[in-house]
C-alpha atoms as a PDB file:
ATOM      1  CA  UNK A   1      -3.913  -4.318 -13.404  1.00  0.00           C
ATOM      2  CA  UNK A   2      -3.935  -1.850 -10.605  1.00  0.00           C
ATOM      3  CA  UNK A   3      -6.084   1.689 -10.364  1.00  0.00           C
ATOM      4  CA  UNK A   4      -6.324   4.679  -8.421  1.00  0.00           C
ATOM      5  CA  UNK A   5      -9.700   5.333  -7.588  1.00  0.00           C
ATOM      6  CA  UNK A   6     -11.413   7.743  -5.367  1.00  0.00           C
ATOM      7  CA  UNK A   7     -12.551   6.353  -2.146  1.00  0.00           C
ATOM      8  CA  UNK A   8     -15.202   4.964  -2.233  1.00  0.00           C
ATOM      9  CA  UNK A   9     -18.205   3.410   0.136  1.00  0.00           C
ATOM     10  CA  UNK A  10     -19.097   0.665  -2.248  1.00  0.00           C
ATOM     11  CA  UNK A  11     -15.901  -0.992  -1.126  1.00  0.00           C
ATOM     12  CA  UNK A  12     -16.745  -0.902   2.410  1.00  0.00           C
ATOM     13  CA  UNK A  13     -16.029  -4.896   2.814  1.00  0.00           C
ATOM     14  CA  UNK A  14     -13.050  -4.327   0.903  1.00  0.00           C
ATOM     15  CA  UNK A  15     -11.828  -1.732   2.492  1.00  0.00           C
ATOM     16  CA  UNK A  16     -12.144  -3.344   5.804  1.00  0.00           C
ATOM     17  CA  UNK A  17     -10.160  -6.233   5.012  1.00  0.00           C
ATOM     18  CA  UNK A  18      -7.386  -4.257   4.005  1.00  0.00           C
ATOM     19  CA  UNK A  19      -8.093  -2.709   7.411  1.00  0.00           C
ATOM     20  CA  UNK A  20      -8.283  -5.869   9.408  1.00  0.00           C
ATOM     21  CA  UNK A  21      -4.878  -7.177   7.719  1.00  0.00           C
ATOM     22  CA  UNK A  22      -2.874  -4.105   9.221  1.00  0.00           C
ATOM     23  CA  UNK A  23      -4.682  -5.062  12.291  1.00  0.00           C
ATOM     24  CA  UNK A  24      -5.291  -2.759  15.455  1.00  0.00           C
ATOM     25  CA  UNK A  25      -3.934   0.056  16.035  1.00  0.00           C
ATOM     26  CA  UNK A  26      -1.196   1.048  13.210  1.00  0.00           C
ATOM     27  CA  UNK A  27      -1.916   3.698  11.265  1.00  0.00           C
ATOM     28  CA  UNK A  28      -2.867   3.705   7.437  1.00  0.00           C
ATOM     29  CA  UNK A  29      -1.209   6.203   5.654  1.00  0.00           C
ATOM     30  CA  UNK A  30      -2.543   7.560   2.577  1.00  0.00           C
ATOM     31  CA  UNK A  31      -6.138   6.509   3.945  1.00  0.00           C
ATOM     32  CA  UNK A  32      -6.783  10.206   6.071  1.00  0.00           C
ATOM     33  CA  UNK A  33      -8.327   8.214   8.739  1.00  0.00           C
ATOM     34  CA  UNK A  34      -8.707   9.573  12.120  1.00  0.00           C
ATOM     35  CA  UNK A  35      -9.268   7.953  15.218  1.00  0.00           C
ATOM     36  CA  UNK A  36     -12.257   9.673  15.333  1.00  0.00           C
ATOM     37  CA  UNK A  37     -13.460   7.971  11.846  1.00  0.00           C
ATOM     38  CA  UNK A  38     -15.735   5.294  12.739  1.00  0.00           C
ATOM     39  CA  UNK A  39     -15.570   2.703   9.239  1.00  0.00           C
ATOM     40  CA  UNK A  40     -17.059  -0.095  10.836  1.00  0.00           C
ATOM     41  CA  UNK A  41     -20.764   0.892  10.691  1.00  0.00           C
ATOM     42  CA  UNK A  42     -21.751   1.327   6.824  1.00  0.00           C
ATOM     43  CA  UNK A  43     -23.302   4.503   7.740  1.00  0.00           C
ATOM     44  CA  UNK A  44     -19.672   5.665   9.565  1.00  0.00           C
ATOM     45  CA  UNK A  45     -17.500   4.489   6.303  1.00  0.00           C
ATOM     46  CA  UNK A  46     -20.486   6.424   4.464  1.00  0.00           C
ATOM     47  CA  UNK A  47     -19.870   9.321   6.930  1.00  0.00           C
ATOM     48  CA  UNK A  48     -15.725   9.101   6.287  1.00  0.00           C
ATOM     49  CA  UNK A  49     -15.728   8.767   2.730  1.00  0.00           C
ATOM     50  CA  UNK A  50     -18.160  12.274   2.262  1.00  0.00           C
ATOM     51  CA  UNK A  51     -15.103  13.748   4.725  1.00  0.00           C
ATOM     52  CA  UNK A  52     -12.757  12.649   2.656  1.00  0.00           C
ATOM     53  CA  UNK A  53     -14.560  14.207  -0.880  1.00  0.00           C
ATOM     54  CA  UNK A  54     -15.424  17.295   0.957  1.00  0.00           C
ATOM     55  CA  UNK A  55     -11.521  17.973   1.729  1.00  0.00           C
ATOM     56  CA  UNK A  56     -10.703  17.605  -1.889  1.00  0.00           C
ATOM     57  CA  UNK A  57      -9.412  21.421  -2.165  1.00  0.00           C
ATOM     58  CA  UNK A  58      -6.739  20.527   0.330  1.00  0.00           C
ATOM     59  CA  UNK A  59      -6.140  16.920  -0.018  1.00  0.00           C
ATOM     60  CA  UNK A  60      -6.604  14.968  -3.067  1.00  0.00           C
ATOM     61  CA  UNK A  61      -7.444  10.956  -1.788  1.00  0.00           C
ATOM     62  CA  UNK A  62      -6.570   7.645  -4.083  1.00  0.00           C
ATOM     63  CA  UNK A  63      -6.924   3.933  -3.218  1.00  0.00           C
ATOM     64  CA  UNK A  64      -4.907   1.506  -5.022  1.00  0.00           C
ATOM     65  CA  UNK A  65      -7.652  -0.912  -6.263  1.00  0.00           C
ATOM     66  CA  UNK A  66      -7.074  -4.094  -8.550  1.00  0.00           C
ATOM     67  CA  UNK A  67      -9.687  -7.194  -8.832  1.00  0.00           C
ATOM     68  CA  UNK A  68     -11.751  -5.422  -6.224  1.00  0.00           C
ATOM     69  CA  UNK A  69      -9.529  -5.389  -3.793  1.00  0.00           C
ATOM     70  CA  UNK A  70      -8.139  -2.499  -1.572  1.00  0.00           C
ATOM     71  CA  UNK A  71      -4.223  -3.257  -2.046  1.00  0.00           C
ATOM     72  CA  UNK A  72      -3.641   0.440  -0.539  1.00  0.00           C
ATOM     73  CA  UNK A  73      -3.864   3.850  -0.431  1.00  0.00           C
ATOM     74  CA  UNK A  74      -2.283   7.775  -1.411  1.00  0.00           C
ATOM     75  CA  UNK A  75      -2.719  11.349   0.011  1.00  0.00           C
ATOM     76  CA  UNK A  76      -1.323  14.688  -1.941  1.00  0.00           C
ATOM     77  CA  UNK A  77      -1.992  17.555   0.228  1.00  0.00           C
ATOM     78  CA  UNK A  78      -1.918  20.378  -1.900  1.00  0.00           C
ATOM     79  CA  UNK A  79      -0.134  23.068   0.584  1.00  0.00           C
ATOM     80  CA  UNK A  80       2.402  23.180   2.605  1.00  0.00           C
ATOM     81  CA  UNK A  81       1.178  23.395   5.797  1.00  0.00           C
ATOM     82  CA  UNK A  82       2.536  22.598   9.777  1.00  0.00           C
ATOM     83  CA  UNK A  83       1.486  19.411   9.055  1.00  0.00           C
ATOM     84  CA  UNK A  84       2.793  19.007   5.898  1.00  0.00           C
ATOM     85  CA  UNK A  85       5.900  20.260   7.246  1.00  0.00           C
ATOM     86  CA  UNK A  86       6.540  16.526   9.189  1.00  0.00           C
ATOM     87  CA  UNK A  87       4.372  14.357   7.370  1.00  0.00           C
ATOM     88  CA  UNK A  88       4.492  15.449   3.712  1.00  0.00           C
ATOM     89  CA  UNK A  89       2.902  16.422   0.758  1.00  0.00           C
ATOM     90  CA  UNK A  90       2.160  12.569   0.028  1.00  0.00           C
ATOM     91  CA  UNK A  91       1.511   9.809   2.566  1.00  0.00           C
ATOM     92  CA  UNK A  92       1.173   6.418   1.346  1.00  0.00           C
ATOM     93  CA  UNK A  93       0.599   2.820   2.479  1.00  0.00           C
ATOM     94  CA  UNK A  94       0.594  -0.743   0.941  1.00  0.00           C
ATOM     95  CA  UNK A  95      -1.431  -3.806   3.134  1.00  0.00           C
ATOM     96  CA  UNK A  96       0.670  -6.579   3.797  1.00  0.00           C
ATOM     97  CA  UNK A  97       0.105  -9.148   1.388  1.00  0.00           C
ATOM     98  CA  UNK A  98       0.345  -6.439  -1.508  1.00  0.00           C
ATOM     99  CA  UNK A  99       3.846  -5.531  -0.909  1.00  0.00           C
ATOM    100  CA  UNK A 100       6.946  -5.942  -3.057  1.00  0.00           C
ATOM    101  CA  UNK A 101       5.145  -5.545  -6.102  1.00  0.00           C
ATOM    102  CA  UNK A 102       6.166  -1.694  -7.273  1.00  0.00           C
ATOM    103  CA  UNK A 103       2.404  -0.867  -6.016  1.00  0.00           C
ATOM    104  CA  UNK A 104       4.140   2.289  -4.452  1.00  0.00           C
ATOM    105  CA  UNK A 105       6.360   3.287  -6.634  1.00  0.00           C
ATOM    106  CA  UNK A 106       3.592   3.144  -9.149  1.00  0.00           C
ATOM    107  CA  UNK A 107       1.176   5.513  -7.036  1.00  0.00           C
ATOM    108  CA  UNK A 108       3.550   7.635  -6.260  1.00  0.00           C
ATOM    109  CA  UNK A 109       4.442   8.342  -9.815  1.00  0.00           C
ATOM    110  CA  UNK A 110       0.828   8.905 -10.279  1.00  0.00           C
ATOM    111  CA  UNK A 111       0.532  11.173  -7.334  1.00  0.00           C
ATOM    112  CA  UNK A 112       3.228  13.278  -8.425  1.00  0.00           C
ATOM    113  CA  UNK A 113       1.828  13.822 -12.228  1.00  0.00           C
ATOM    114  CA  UNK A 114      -1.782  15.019 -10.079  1.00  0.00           C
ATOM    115  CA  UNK A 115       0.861  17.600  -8.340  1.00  0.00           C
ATOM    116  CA  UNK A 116       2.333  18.518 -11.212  1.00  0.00           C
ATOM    117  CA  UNK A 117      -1.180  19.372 -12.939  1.00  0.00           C
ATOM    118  CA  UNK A 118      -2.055  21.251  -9.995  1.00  0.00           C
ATOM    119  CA  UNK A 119       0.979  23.454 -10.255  1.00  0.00           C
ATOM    120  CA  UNK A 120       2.874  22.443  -7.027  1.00  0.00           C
ATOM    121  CA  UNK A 121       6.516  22.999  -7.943  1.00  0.00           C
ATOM    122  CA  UNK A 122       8.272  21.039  -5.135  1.00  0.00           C
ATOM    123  CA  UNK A 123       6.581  17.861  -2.768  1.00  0.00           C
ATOM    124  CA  UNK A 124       8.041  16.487   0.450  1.00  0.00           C
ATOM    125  CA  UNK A 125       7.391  12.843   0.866  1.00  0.00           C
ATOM    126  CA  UNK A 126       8.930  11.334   4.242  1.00  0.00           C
ATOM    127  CA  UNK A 127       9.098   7.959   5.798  1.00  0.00           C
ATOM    128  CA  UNK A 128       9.873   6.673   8.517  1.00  0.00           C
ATOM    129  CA  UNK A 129      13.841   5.799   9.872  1.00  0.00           C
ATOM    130  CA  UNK A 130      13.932   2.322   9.486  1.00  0.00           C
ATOM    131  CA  UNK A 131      11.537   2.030   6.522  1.00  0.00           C
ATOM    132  CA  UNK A 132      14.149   1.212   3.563  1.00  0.00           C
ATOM    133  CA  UNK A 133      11.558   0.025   1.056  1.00  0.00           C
ATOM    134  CA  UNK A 134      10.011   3.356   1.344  1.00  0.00           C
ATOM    135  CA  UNK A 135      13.078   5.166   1.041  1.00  0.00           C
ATOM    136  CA  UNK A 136      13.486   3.246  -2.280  1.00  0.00           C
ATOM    137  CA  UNK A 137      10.054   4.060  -3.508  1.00  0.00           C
ATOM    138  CA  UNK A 138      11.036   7.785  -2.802  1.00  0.00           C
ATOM    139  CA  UNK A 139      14.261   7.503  -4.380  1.00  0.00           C
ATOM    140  CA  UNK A 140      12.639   6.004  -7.456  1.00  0.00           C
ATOM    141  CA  UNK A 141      10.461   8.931  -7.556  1.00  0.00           C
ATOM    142  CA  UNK A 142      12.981  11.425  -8.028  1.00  0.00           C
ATOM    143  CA  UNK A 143      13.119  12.116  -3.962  1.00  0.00           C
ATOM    144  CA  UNK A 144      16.617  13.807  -3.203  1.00  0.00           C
ATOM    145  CA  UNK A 145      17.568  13.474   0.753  1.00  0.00           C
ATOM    146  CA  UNK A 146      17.276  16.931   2.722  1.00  0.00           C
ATOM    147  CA  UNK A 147      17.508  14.931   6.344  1.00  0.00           C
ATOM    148  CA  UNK A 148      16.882  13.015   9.632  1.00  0.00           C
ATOM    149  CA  UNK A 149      14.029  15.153  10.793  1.00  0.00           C
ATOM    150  CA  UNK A 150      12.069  14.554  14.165  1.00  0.00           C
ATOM    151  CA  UNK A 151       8.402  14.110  14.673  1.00  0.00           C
ATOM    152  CA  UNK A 152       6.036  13.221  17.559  1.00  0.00           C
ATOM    153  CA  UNK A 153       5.938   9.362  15.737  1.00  0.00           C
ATOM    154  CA  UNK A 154       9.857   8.674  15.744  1.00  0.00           C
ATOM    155  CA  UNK A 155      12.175   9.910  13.336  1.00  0.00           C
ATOM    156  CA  UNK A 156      11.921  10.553   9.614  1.00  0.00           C
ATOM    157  CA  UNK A 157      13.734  10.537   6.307  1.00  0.00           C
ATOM    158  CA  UNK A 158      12.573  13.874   4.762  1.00  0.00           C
ATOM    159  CA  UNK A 159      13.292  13.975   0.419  1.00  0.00           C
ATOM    160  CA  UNK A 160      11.941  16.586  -1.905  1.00  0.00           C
ATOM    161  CA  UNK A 161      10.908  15.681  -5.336  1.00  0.00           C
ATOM    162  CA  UNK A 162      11.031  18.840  -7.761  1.00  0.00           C
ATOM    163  CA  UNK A 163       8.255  18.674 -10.055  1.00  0.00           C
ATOM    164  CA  UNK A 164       8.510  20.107 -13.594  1.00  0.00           C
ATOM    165  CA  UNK A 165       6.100  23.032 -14.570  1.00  0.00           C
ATOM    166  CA  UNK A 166       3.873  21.867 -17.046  1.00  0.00           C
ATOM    167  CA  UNK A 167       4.215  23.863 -20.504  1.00  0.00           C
ATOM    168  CA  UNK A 168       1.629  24.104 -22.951  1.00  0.00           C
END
């Protein structure tokens, strides 16, 4: 059975064999690396993973963990920002061999309940052009198509997901 977790630098070999089966170069969404990020090194992963706490009033970080394995990870930024503004509120990604399994559409459920307990009314969640599965997990989600919408990656589906005000 599948968790979110917070990152964490106990799975540093775990972590980097999710890494390694993306291989060079793509990007990991919903893992807020930057190219800067050194994860190699167990004192770099160290080093990311206290970034990655430390932004937790702006960005709330999950890995999708199961057996001890990293199957993936999810990102809620908690503000619209200019970044937000092309690459959404959430940013997720599944490794390879984990995919086709609902592992996203799962997450992203959970995501949007941690939005919806913050008090954010309304999340955009994009993917990319040719990414159908994604659009599906979106779609699942409650994720209504606003549009084609251009970024300095290629172009993007852009959905909003309105998120019930918690009562009570």
């Amino acid at each position: 059975m599948p968790e979110l977790i917070a990152p964490d630098a106990r799975l540093h070999a775990a972590w980097l064999d999710a890494h390694a089966e993306w291989g060079e170069g793509p990007h990991e969404d919903g893992f807020g690396i930057l190219p800067t990020d050194e994860v190699r090194t167990t004192p770099g992963f160290e080093a990311w993973i206290t970034r990655l706490a430390a932004d937790h009033t702006t960005c709330t970080y999950r890995w999708i963990v199961e057996d001890g394995r990293v199957l993936g990870g999810i990102a809620l930024r908690h503000e619209y920002t200019d970044y937000v503004s092309w690459a959404g509120h959430i940013g997720y990604g599944i490794r390879p061999t984990a995919r086709r399994r609902g592992l996203a559409t799962w997450a992203l459920g959970r995501m949007l309940g941690e939005a919806q307990d913050r008090g954010i009314a309304r999340v955009l969640v994009v993917c990319a052009l040719d990414n159908d599965a994604s659009a599906r997990t979106i779609e699942r989600n409650g994720g209504v198509f606003e549009k084609i919408g251009d970024t300095k990656f290629g172009q993007v589906r852009r959905y909003w997901v309105e998120i019930p005000a918690v009562t009570g």
